[in-house]
Protein backbone atom coordinates (compact mmCIF):
# COMPACT_ATOMS: atom_id res chain seq x y z
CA UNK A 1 96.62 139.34 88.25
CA UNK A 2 96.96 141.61 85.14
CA UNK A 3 98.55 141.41 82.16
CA UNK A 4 102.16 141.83 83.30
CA UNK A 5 101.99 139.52 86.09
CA UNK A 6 101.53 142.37 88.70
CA UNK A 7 98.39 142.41 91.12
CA UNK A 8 95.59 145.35 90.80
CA UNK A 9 95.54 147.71 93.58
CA UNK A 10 93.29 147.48 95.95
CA UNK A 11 92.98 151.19 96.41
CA UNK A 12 91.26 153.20 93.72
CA UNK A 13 94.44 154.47 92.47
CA UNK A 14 95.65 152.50 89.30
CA UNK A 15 99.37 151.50 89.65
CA UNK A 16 101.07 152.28 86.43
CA UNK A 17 103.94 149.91 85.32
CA UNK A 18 107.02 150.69 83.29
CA UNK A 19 106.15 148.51 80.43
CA UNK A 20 102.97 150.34 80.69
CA UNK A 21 104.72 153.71 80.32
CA UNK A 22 106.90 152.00 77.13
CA UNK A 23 103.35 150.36 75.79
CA UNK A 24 102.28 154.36 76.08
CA UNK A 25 105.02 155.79 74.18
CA UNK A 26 104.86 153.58 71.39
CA UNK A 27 100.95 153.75 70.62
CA UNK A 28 98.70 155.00 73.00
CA UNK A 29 95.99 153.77 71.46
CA UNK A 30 96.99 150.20 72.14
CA UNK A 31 97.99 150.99 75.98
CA UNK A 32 94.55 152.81 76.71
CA UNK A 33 92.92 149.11 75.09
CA UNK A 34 94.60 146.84 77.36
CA UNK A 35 94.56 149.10 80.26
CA UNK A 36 90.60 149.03 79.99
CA UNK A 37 90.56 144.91 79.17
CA UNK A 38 89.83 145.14 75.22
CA UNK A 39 91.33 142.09 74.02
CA UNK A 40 93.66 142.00 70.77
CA UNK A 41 92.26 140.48 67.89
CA UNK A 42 93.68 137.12 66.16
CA UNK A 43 95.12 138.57 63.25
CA UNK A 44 97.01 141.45 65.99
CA UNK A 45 97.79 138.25 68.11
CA UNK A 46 99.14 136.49 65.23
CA UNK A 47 101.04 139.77 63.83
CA UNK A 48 102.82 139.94 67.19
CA UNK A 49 103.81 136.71 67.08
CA UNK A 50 105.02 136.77 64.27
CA UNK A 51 107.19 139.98 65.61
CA UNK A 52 108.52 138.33 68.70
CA UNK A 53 109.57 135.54 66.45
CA UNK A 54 111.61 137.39 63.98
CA UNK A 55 113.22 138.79 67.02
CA UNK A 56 114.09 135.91 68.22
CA UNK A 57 115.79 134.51 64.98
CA UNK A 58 117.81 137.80 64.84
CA UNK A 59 119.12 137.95 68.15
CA UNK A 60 120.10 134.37 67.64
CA UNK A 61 121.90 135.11 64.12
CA UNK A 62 123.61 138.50 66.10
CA UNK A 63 124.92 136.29 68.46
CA UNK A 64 126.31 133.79 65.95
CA UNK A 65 128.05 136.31 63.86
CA UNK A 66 129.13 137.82 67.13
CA UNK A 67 131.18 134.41 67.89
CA UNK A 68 132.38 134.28 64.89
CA UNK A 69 133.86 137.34 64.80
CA UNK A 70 135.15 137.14 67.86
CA UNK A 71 137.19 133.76 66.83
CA UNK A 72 138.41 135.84 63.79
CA UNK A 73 139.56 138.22 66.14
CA UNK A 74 141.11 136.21 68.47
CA UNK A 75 142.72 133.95 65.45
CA UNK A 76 144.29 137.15 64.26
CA UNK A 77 145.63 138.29 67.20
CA UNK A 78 147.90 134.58 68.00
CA UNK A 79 149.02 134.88 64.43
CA UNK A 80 150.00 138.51 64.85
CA UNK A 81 151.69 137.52 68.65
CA UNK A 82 153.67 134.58 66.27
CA UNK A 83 155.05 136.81 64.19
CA UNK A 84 156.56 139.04 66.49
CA UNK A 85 158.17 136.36 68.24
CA UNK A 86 159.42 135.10 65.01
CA UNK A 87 160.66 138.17 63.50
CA UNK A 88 161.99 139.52 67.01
């Protein structure tokens, strides 16, 4: 199994994923290192980590705030429905 779960060819062509390709684009230094089995070191481990955790924390804020204003929306809309049938 590699890195991103998928089994190695058996042929002598190398199967190149899409996260590979995305890897690529955004340093190709760092895809041609994992492609040839250099592994990252602990402060890069713990840097990426770090990443994916801050990540985390901001999709779960954006999706807070998202609720929220969604309520506000919502809210604002039965009060705006109300006062039509009031005032109509």
């Amino acid at each position: 199994m590699t890195e991103y779960g998928s089994e190695k060819p058996t042929s002598s062509k190398r199967i190149i994923s899409a996260s590979e390709l995305a890897e690529y684009d955004f340093c190709n230094v760092s895809w041609y290192f994992t492609r040839n089995g250099y592994e990252r070191s602990q402060r890069s481990t713990a840097r990426m980590n770090q990443g994916t955790q801050m990540h985390m924390d901001y999709e779960r804020r954006y999706h807070a705030d998202r609720r929220k204003s969604n309520s506000l929306l919502v809210a604002i809309l039965v009060v705006l429905v109300l006062m039509l049938i009031i005032f109509l």
